[in-house]
PDB file of N, CA and C in Angstrom:
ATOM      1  N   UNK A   1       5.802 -17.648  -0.389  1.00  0.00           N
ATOM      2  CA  UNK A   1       5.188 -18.295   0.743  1.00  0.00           C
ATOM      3  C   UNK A   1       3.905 -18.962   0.261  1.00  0.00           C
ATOM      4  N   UNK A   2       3.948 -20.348   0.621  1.00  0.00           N
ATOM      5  CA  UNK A   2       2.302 -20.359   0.376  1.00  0.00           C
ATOM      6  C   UNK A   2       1.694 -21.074   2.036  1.00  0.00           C
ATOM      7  N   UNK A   3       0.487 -20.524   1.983  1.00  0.00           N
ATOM      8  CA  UNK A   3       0.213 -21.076   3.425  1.00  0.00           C
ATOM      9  C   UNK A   3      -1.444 -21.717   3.339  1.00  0.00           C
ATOM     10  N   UNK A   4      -1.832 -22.629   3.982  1.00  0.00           N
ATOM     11  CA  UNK A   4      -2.660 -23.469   3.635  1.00  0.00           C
ATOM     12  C   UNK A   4      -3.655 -23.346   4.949  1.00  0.00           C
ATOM     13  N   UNK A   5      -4.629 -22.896   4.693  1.00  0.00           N
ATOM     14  CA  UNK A   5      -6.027 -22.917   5.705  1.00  0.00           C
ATOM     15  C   UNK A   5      -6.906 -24.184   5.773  1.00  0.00           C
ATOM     16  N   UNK A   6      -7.409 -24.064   6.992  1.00  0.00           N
ATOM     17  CA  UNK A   6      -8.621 -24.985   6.816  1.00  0.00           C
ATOM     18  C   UNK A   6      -9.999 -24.578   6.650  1.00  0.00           C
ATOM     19  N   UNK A   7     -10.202 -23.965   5.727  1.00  0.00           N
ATOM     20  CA  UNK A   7     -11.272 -23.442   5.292  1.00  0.00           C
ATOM     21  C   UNK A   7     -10.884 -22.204   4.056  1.00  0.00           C
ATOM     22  N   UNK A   8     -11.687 -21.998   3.653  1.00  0.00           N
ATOM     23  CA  UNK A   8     -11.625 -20.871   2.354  1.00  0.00           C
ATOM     24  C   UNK A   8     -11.655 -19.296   2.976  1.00  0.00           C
ATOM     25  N   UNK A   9     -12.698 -18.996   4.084  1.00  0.00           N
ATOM     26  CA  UNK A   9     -12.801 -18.099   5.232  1.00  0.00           C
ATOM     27  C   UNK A   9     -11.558 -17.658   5.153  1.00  0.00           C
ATOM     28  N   UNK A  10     -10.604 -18.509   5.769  1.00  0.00           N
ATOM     29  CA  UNK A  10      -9.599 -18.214   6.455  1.00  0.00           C
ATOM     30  C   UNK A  10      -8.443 -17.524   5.546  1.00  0.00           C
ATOM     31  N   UNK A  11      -8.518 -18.511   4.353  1.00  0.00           N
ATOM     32  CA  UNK A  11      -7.354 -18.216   3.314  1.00  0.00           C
ATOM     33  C   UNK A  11      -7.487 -16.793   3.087  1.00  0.00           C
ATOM     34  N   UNK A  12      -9.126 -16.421   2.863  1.00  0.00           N
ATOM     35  CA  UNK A  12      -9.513 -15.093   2.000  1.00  0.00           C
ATOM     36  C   UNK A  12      -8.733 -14.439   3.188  1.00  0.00           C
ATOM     37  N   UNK A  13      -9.289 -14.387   4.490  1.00  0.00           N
ATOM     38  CA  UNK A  13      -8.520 -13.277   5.507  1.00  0.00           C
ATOM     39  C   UNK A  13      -6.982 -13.129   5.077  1.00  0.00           C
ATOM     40  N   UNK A  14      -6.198 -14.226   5.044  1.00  0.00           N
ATOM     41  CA  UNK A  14      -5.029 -14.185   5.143  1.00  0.00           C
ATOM     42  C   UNK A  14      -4.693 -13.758   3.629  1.00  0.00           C
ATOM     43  N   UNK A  15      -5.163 -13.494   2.711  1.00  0.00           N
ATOM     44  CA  UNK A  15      -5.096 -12.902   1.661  1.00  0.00           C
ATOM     45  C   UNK A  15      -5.309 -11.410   2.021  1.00  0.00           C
ATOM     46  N   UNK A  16      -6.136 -10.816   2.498  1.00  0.00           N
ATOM     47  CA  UNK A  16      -6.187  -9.429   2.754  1.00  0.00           C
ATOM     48  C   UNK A  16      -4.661  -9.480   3.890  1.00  0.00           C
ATOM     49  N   UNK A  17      -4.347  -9.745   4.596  1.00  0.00           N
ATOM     50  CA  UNK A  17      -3.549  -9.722   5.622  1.00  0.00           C
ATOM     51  C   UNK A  17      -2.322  -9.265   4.669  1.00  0.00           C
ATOM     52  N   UNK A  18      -1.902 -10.584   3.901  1.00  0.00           N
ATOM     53  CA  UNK A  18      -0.572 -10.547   2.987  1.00  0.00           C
ATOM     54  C   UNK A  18      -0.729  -8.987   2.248  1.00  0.00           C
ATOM     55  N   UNK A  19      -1.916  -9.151   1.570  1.00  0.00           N
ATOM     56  CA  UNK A  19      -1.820  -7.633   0.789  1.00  0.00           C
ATOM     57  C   UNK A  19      -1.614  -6.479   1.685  1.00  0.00           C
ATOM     58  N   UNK A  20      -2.397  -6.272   3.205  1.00  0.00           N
ATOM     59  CA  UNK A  20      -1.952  -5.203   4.120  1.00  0.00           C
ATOM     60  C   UNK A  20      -0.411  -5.300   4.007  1.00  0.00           C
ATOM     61  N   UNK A  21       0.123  -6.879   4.261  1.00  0.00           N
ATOM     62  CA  UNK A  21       1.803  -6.783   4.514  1.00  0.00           C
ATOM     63  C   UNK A  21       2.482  -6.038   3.213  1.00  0.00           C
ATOM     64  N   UNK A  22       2.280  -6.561   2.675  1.00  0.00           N
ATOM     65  CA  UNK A  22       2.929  -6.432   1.274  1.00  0.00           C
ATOM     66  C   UNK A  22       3.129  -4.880   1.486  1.00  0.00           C
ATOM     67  N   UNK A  23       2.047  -4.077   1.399  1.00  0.00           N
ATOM     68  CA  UNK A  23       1.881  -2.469   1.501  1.00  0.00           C
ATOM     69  C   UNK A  23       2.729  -2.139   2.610  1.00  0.00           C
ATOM     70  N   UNK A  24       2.427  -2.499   3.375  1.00  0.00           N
ATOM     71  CA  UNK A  24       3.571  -2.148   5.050  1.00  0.00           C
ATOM     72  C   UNK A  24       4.622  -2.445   4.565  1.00  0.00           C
ATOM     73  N   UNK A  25       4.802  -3.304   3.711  1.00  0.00           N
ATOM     74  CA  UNK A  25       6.711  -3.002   3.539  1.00  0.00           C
ATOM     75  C   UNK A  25       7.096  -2.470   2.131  1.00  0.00           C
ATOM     76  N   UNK A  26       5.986  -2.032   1.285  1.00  0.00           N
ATOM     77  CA  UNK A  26       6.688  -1.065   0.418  1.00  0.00           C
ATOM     78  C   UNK A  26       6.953   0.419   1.249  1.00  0.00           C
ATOM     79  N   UNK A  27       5.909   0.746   2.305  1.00  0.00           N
ATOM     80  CA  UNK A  27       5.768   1.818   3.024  1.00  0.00           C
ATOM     81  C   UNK A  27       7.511   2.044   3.875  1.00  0.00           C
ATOM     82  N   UNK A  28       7.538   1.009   4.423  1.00  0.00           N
ATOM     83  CA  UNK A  28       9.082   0.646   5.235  1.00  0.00           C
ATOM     84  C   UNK A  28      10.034   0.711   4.728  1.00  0.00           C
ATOM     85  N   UNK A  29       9.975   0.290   3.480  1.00  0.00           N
ATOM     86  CA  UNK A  29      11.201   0.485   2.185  1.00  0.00           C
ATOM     87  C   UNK A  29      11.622   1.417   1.058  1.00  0.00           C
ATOM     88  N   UNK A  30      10.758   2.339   1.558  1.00  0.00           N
ATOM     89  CA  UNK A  30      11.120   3.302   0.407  1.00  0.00           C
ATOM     90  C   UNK A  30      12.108   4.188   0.308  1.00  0.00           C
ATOM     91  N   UNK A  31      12.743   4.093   1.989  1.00  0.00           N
ATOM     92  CA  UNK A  31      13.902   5.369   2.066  1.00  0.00           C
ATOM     93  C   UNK A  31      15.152   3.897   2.562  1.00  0.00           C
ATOM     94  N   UNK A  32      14.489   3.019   2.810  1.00  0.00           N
ATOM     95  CA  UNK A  32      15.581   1.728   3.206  1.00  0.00           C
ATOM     96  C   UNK A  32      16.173   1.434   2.509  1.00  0.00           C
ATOM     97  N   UNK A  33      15.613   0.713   1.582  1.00  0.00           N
ATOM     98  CA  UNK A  33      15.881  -0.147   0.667  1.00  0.00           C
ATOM     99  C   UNK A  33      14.932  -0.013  -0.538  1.00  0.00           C
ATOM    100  N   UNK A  34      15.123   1.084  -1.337  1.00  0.00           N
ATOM    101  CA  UNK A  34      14.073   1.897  -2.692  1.00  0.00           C
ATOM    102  C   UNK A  34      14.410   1.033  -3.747  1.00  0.00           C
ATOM    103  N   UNK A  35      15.111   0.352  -3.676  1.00  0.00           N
ATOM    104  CA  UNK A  35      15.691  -0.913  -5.353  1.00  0.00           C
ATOM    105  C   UNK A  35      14.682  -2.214  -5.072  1.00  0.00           C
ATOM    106  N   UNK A  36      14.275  -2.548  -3.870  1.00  0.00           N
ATOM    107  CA  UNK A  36      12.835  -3.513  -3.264  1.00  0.00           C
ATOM    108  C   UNK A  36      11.298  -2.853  -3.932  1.00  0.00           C
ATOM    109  N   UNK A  37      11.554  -1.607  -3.691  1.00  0.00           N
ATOM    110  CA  UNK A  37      10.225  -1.073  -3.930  1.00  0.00           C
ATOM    111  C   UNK A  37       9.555  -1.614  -5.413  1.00  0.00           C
ATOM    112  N   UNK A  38      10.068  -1.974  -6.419  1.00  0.00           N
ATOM    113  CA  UNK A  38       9.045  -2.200  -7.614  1.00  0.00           C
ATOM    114  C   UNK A  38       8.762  -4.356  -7.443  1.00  0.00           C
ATOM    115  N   UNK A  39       9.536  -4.657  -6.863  1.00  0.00           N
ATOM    116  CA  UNK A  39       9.390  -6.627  -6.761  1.00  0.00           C
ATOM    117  C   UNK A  39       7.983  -5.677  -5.907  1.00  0.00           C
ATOM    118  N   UNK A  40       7.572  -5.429  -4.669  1.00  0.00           N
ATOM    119  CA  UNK A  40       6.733  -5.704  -3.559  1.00  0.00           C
ATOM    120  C   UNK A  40       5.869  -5.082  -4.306  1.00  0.00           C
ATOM    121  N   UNK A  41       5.812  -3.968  -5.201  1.00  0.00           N
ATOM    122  CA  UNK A  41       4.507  -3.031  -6.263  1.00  0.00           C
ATOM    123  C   UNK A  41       4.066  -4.468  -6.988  1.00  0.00           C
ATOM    124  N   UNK A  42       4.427  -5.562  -7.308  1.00  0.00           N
ATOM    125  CA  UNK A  42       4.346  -6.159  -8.592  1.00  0.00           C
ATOM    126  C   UNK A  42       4.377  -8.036  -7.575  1.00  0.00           C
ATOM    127  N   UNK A  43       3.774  -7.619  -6.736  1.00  0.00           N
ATOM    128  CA  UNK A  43       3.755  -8.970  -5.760  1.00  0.00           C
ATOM    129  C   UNK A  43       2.906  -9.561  -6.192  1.00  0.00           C
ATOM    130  N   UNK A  44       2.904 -11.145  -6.310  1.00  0.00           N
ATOM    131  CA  UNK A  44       1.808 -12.028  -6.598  1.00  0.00           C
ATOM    132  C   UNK A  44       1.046 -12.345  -5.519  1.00  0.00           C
ATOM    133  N   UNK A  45       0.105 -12.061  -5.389  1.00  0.00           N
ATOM    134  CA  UNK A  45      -1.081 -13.060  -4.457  1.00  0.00           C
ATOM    135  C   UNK A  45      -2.129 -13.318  -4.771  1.00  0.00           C
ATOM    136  N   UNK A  46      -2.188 -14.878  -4.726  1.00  0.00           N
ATOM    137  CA  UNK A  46      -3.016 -15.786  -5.108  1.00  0.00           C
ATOM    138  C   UNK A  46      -4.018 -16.130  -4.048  1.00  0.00           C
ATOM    139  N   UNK A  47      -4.989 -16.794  -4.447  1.00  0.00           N
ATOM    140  CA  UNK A  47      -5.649 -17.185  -3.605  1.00  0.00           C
ATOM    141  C   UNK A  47      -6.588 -18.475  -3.924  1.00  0.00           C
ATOM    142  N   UNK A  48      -6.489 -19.813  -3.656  1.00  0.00           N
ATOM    143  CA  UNK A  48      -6.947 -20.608  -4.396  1.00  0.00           C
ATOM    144  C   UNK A  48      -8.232 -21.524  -3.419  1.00  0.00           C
ATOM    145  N   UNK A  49      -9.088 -21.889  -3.215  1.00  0.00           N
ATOM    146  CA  UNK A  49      -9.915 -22.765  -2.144  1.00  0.00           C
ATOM    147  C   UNK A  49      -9.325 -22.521  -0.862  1.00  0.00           C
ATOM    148  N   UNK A  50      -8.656 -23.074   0.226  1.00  0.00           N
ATOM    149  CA  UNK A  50      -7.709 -22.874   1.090  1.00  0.00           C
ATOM    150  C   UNK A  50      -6.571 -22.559   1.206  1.00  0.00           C
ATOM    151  N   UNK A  51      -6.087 -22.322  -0.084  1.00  0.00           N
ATOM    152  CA  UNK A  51      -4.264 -21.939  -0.203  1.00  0.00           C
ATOM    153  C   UNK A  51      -4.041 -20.698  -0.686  1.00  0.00           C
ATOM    154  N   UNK A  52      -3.305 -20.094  -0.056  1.00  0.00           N
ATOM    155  CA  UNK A  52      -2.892 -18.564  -0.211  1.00  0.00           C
ATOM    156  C   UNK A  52      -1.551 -18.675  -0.496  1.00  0.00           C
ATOM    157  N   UNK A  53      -1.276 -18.032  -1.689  1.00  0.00           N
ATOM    158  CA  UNK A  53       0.522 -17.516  -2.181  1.00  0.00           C
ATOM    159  C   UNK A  53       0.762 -16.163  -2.403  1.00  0.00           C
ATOM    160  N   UNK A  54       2.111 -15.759  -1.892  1.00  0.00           N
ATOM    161  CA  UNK A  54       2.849 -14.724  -2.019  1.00  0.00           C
ATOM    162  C   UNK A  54       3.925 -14.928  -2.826  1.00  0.00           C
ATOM    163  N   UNK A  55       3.774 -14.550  -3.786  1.00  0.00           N
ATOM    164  CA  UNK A  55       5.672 -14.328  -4.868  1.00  0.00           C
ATOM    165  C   UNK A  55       5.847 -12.806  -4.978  1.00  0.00           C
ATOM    166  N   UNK A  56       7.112 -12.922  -4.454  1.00  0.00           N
ATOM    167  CA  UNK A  56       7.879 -11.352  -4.589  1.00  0.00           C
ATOM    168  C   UNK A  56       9.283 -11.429  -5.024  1.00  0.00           C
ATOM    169  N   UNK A  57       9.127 -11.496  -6.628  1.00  0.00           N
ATOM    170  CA  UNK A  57      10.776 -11.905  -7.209  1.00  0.00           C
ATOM    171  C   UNK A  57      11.011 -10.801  -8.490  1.00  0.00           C
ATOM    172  N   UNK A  58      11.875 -11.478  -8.643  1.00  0.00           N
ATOM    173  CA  UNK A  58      12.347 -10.023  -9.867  1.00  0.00           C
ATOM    174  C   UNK A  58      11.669 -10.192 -11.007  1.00  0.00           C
ATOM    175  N   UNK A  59      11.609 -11.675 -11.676  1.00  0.00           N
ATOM    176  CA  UNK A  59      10.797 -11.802 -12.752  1.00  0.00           C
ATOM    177  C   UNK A  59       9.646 -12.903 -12.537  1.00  0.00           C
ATOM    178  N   UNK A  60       8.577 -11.660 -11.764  1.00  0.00           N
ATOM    179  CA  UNK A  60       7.089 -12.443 -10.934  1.00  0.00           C
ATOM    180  C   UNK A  60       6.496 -13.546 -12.406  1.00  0.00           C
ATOM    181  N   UNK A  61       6.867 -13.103 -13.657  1.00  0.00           N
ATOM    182  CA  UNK A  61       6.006 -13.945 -14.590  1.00  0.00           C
ATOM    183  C   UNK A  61       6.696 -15.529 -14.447  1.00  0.00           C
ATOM    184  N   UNK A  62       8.054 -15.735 -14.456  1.00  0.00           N
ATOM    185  CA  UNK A  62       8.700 -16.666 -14.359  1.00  0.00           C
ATOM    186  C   UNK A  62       8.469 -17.211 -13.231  1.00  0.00           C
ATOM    187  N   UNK A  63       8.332 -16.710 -11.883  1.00  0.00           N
ATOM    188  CA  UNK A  63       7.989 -17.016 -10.774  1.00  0.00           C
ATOM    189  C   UNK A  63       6.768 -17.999 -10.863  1.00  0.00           C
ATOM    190  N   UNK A  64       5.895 -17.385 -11.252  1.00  0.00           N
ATOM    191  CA  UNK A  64       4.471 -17.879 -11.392  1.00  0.00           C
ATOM    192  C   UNK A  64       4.289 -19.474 -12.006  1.00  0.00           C
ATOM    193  N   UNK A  65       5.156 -19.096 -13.162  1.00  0.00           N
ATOM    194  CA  UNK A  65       5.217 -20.036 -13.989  1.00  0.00           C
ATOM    195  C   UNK A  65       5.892 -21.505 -13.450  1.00  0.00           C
ATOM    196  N   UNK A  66       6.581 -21.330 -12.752  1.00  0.00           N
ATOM    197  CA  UNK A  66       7.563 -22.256 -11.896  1.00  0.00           C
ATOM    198  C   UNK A  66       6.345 -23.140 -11.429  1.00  0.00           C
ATOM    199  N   UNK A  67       5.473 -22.079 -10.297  1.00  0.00           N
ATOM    200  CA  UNK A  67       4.697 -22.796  -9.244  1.00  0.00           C
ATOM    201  C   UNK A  67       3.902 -23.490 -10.474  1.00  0.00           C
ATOM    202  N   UNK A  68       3.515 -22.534 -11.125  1.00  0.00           N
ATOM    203  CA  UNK A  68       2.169 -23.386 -11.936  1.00  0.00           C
ATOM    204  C   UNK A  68       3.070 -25.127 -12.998  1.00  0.00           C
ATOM    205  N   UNK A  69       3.617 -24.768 -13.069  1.00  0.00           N
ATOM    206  CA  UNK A  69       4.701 -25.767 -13.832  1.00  0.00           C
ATOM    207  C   UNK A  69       3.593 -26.903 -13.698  1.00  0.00           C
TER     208      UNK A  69
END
């Protein structure tokens, strides 16, 4: 996901937000779906001037690398 603020304020909030999420669903997934649990341990979030990213993939380095391409 990446999601784009109008202001830096905002992004930072929504950066703590994603990381609360992120945690709420390793919490949700551990007796659900326990094969999820190490992608959401190993989640990317970025945070750049106004733009906030979430990557949650199997191989986060490749992931990364994509966006940054």
């Amino acid at each position: 996901a990446v999601l784009v603020f109008s202001g830096e304020e905002q992004a930072g909030q929504a950066q703590k937000a994603l990381e609360d999420y992120v945690q709420g669903q390793i919490t949700a997934n551990e007796d659900y779906r326990p094969a999820e649990i190490p992608k959401l341990e190993n989640a990317g979030i970025a945070c750049r001037g106004n733009t906030v990213m979430l990557v949650v993939a199997n191989d986060l380095e490749s992931a990364l690398s994509a966006v940054e391409g």
